[in-house]
C-alpha atoms as a PDB file:
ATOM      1  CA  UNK A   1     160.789 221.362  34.560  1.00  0.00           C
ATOM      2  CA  UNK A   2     163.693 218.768  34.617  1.00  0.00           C
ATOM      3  CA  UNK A   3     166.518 218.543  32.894  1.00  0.00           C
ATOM      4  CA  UNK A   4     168.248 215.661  31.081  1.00  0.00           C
ATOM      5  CA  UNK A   5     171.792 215.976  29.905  1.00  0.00           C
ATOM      6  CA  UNK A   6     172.463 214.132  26.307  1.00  0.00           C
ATOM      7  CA  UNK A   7     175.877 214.615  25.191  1.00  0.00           C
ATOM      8  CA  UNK A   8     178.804 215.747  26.872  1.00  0.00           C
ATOM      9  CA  UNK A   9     181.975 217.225  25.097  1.00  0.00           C
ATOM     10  CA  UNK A  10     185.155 218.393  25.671  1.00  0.00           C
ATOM     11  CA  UNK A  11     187.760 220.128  24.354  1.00  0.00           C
ATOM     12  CA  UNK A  12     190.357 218.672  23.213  1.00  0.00           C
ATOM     13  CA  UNK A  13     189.461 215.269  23.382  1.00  0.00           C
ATOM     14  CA  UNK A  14     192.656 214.630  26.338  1.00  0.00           C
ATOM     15  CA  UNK A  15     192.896 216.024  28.941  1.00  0.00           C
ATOM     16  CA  UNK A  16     196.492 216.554  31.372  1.00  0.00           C
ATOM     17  CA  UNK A  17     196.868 218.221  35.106  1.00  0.00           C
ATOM     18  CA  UNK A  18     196.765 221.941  34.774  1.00  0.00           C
ATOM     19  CA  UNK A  19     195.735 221.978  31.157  1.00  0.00           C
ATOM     20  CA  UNK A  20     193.056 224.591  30.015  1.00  0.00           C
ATOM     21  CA  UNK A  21     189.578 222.750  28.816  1.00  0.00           C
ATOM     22  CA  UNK A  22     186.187 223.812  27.048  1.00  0.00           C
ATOM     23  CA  UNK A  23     183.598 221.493  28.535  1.00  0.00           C
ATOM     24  CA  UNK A  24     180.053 221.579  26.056  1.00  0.00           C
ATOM     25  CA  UNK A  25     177.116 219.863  27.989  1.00  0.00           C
ATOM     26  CA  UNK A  26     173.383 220.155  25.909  1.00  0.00           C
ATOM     27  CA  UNK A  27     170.438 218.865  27.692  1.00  0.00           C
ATOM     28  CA  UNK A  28     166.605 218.955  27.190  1.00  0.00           C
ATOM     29  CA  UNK A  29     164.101 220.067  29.232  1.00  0.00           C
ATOM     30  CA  UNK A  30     161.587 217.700  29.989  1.00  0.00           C
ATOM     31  CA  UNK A  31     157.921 217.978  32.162  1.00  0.00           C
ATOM     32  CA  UNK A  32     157.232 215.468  34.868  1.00  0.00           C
ATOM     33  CA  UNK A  33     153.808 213.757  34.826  1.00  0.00           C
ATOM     34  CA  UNK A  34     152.927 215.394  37.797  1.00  0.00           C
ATOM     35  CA  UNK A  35     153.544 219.198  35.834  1.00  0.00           C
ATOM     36  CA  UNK A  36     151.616 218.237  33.487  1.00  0.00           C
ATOM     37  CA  UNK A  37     148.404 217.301  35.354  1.00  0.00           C
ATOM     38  CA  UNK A  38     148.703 220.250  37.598  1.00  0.00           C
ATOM     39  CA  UNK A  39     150.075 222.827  35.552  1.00  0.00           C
ATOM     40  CA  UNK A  40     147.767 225.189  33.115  1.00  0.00           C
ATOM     41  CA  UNK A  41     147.923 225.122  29.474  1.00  0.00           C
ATOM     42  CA  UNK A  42     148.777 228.657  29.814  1.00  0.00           C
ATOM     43  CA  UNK A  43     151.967 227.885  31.916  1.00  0.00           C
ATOM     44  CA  UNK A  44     153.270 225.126  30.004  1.00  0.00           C
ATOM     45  CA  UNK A  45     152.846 227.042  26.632  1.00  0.00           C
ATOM     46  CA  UNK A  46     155.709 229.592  27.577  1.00  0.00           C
ATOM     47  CA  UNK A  47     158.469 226.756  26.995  1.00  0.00           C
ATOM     48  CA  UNK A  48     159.752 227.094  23.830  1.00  0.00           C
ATOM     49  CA  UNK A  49     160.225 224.406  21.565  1.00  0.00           C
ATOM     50  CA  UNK A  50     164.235 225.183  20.925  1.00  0.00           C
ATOM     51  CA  UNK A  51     164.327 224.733  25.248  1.00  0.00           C
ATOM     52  CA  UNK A  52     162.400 221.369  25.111  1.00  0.00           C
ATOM     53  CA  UNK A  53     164.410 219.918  22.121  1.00  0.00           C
ATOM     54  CA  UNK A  54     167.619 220.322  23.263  1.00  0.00           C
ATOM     55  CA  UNK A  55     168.834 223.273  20.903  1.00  0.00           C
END
């Protein structure tokens, strides 16, 4: 499985030398073509959906 990052956030929105920061990255997992013509049904089924959408 790959990942893709979609939105990036920070906390607070500016940023100074030395300052303390919350940094929020949420991605998706995503199958190459190649996984999915060599993997099993069985194998691909334990992804949950809340992993593949991003959640």
């Amino acid at each position: 499985m790959a990942t893709k990052i979609v939105e990036i956030l920070t906390e607070p929105n500016e940023i100074h030398i030395g300052s303390s920061f919350k940094l929020k990255i949420k991605c998706i997992r995503y199958m190459t073509y190649d996984e999915v013509k060599t993997k099993t049904y069985n194998a691909i089924k334990q992804y949950t959906y809340n992993e593949l959408k991003g959640e």
